[in-house]
N, C-alpha and C. Protein backbone atom coordinates (compact mmCIF):
# COMPACT_ATOMS: atom_id res chain seq x y z
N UNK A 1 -30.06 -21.26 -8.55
CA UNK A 1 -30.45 -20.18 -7.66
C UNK A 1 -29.68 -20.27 -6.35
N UNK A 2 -29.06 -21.36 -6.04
CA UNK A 2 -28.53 -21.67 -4.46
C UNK A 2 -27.52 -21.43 -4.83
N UNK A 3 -26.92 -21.18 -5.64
CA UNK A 3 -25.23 -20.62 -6.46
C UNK A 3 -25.33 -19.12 -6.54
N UNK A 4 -25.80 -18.87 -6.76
CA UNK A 4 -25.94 -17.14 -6.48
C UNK A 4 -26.55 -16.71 -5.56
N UNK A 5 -27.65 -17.39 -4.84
CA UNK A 5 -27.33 -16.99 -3.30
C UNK A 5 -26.30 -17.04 -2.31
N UNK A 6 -25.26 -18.17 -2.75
CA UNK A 6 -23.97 -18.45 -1.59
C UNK A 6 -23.25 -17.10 -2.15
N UNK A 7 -22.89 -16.89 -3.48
CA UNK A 7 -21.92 -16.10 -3.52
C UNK A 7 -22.27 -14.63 -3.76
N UNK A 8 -23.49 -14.32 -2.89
CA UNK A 8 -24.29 -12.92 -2.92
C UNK A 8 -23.41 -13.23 -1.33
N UNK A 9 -24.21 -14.44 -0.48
CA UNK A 9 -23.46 -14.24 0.84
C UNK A 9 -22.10 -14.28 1.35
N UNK A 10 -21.25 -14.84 0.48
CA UNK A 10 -19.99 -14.96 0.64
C UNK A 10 -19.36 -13.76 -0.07
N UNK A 11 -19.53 -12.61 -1.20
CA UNK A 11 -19.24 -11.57 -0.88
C UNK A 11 -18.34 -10.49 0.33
N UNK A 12 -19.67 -10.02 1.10
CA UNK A 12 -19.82 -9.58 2.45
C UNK A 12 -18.39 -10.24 3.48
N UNK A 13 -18.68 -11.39 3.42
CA UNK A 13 -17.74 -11.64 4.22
C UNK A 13 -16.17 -11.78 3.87
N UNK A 14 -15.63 -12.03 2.43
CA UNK A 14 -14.78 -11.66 2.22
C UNK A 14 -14.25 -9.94 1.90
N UNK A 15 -15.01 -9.06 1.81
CA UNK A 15 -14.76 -8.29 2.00
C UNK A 15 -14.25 -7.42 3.44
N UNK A 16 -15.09 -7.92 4.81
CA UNK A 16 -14.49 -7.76 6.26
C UNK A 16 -13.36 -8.37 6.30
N UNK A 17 -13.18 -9.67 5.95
CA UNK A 17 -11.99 -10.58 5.84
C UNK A 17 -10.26 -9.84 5.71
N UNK A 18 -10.81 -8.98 4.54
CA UNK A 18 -9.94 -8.18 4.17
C UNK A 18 -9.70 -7.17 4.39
N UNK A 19 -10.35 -6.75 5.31
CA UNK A 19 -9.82 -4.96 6.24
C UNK A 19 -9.72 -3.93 5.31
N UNK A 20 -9.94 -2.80 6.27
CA UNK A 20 -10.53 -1.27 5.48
C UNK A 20 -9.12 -1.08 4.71
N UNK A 21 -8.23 -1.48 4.68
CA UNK A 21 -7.22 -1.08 3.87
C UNK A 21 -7.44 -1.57 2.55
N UNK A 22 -7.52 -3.09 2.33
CA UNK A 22 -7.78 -3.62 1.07
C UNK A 22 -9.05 -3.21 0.33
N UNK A 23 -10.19 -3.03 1.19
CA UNK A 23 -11.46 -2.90 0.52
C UNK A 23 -10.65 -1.24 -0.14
N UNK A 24 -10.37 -0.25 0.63
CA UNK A 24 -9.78 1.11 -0.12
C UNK A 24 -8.89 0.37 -1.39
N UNK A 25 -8.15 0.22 -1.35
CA UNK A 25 -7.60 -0.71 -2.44
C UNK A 25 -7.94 -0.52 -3.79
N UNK A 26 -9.36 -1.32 -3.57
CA UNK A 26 -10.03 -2.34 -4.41
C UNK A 26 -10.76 -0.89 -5.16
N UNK A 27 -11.26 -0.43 -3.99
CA UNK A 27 -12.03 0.99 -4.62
C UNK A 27 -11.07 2.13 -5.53
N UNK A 28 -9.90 2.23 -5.41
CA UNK A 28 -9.07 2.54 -6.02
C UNK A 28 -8.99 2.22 -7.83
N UNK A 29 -8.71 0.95 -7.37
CA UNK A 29 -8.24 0.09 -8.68
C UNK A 29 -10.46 0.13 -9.36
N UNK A 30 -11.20 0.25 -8.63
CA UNK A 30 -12.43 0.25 -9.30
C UNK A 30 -12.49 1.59 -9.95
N UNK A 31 -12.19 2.82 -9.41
CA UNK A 31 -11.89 4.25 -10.00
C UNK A 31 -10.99 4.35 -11.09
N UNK A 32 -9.88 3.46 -11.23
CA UNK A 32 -9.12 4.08 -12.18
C UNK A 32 -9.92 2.98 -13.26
N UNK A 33 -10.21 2.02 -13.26
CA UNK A 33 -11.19 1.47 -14.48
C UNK A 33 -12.41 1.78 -15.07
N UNK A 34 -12.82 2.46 -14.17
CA UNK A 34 -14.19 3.40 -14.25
C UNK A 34 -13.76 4.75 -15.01
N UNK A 35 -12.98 5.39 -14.46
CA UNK A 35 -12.56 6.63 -15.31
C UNK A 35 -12.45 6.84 -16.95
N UNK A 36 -11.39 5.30 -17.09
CA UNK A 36 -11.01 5.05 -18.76
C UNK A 36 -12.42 4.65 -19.62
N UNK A 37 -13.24 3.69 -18.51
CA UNK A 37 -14.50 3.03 -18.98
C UNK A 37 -15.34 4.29 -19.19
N UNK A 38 -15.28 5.17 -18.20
CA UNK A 38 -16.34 6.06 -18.15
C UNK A 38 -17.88 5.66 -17.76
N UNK A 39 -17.41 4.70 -16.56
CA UNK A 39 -18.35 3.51 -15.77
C UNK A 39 -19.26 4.87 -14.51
N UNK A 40 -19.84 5.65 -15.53
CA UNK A 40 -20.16 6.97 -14.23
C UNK A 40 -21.17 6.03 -12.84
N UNK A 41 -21.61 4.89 -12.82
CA UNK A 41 -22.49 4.46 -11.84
C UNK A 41 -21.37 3.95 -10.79
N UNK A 42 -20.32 3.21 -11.25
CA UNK A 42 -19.29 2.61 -10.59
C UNK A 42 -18.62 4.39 -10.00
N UNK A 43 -18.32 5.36 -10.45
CA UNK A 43 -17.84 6.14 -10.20
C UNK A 43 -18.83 7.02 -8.82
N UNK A 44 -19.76 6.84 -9.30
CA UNK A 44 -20.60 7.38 -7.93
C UNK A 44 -20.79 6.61 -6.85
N UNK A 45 -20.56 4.95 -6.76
CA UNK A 45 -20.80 4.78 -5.90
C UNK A 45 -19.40 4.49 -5.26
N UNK A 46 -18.03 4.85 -5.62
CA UNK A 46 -16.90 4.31 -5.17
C UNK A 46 -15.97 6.25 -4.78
N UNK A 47 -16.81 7.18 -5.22
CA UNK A 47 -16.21 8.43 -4.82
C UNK A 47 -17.31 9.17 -3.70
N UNK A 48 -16.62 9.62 -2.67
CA UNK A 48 -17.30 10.14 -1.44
C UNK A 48 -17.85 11.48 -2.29
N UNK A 49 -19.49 11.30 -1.54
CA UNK A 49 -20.47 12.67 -2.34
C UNK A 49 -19.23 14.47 -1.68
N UNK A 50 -18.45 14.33 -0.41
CA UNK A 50 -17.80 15.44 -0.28
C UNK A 50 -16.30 15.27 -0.83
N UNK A 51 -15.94 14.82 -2.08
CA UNK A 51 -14.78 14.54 -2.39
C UNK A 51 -14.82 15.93 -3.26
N UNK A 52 -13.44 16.25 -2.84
CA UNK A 52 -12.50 17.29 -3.49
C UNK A 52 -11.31 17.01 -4.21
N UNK A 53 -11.24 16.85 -5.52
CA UNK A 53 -10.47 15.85 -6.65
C UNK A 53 -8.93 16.96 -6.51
N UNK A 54 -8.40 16.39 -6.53
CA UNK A 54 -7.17 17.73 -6.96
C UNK A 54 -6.67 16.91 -8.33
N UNK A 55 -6.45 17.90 -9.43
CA UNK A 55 -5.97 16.78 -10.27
C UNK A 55 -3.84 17.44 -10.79
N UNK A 56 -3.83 16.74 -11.20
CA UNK A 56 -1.94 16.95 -11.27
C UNK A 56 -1.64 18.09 -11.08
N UNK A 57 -2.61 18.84 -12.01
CA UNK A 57 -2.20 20.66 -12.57
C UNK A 57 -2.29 21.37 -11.50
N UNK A 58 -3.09 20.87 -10.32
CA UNK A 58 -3.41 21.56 -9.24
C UNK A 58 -5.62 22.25 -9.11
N UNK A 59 -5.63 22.19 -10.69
CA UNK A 59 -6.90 22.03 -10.38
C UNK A 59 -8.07 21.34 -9.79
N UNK A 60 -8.98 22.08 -8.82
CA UNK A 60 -9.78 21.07 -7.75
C UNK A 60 -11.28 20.99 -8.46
N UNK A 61 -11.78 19.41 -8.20
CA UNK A 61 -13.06 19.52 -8.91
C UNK A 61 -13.66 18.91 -7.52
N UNK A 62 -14.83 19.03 -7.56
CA UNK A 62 -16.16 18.61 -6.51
C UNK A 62 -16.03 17.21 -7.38
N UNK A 63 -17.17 16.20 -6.18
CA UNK A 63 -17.12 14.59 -7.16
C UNK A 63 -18.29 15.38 -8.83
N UNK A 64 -19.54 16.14 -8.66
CA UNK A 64 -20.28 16.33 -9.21
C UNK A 64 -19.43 16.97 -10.85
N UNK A 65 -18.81 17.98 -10.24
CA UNK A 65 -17.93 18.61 -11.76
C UNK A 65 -17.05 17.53 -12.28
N UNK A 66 -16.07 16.51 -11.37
CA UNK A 66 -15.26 15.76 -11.75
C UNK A 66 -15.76 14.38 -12.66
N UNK A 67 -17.17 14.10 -12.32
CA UNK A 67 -17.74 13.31 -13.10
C UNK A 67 -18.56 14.21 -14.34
N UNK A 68 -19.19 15.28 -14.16
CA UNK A 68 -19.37 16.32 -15.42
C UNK A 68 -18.67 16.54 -16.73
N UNK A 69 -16.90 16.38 -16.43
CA UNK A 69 -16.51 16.51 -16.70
C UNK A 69 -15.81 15.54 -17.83
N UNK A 70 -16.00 14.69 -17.14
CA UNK A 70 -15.84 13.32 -17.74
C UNK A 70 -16.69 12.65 -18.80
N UNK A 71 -17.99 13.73 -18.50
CA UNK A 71 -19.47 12.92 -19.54
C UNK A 71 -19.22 13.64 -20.50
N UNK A 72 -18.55 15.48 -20.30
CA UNK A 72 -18.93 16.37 -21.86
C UNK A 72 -17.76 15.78 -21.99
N UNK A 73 -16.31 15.25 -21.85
CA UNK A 73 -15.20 15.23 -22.57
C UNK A 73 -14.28 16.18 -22.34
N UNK A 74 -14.63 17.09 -21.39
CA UNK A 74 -13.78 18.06 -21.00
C UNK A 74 -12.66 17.65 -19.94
N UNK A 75 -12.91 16.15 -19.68
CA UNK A 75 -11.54 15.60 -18.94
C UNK A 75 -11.80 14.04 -19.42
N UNK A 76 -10.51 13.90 -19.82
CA UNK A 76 -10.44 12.35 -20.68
C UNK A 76 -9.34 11.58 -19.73
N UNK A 77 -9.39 10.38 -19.58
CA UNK A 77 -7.91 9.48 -18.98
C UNK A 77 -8.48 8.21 -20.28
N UNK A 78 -7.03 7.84 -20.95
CA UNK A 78 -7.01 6.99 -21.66
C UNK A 78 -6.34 5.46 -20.96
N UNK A 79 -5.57 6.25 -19.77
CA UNK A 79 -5.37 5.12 -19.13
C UNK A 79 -5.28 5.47 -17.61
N UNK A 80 -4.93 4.52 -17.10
CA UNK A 80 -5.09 5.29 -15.00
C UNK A 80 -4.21 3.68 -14.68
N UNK A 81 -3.21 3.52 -14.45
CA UNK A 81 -2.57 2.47 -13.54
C UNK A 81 -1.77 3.18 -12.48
N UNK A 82 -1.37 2.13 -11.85
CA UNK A 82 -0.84 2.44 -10.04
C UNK A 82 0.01 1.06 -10.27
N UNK A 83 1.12 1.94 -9.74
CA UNK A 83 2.24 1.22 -9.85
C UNK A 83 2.19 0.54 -7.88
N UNK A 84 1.73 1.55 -7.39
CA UNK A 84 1.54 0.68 -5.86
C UNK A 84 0.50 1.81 -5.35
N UNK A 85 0.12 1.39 -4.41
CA UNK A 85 -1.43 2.13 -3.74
C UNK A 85 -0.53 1.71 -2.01
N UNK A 86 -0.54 2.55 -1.49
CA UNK A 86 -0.18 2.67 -0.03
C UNK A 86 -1.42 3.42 0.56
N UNK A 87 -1.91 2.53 1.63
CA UNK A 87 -3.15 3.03 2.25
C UNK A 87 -2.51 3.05 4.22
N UNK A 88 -2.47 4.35 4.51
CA UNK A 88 -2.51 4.42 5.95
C UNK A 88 -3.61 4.97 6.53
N UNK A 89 -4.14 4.34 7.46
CA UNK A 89 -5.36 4.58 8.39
C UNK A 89 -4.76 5.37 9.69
N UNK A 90 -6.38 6.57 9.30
CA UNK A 90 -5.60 7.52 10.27
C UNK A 90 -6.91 7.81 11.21
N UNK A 91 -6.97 7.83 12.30
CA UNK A 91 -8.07 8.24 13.98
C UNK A 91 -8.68 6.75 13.93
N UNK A 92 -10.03 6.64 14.57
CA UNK A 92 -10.11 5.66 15.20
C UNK A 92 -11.51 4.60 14.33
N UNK A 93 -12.16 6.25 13.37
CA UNK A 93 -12.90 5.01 12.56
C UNK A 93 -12.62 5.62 11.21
């Protein structure tokens, strides 16, 4: 039990450790594994409730249709990699 309390608390802090860039990152690389998985809990809690998806074709989904979409099969990814993720931070929070 004292083993999974340290690393419930040590979590947290490696995550500040690593600045809003990496944690975006991480949430990234958690979306594109979630998508193929079709991990919809991981997907709700790693996509902003006002996200506006644009997808290649130019079509825009809300997070609500974009995960809808994903449950009937009406949008499939068999795979999702990133060859590099560039994160720039932009105003002050």
């Amino acid at each position: 039990m004292n083993r999974r309390l340290l690393l419930t608390l040590c979590i947290p802090a490696i995550l500040i450790a690593a600045g809003p860039e990496d944690s975006l990152r991480e949430a990234e690389k958690e979306w594109a594994a979630a998508v193929v998985k079709k991990d919809y809990n991981v997907l709700n809690r790693v996509l902003a409730d006002d996200l506006t998806y644009t997808h290649s074709d130019g079509r825009m989904d809300s997070k609500q249709n974009f995960i809808e979409a994903l449950r009937s099969g009406k949008q499939t990814y068999s795979a999702a990699e990133h060859q590099s993720i560039d994160v720039r931070m932009l105003g002050k929070d």
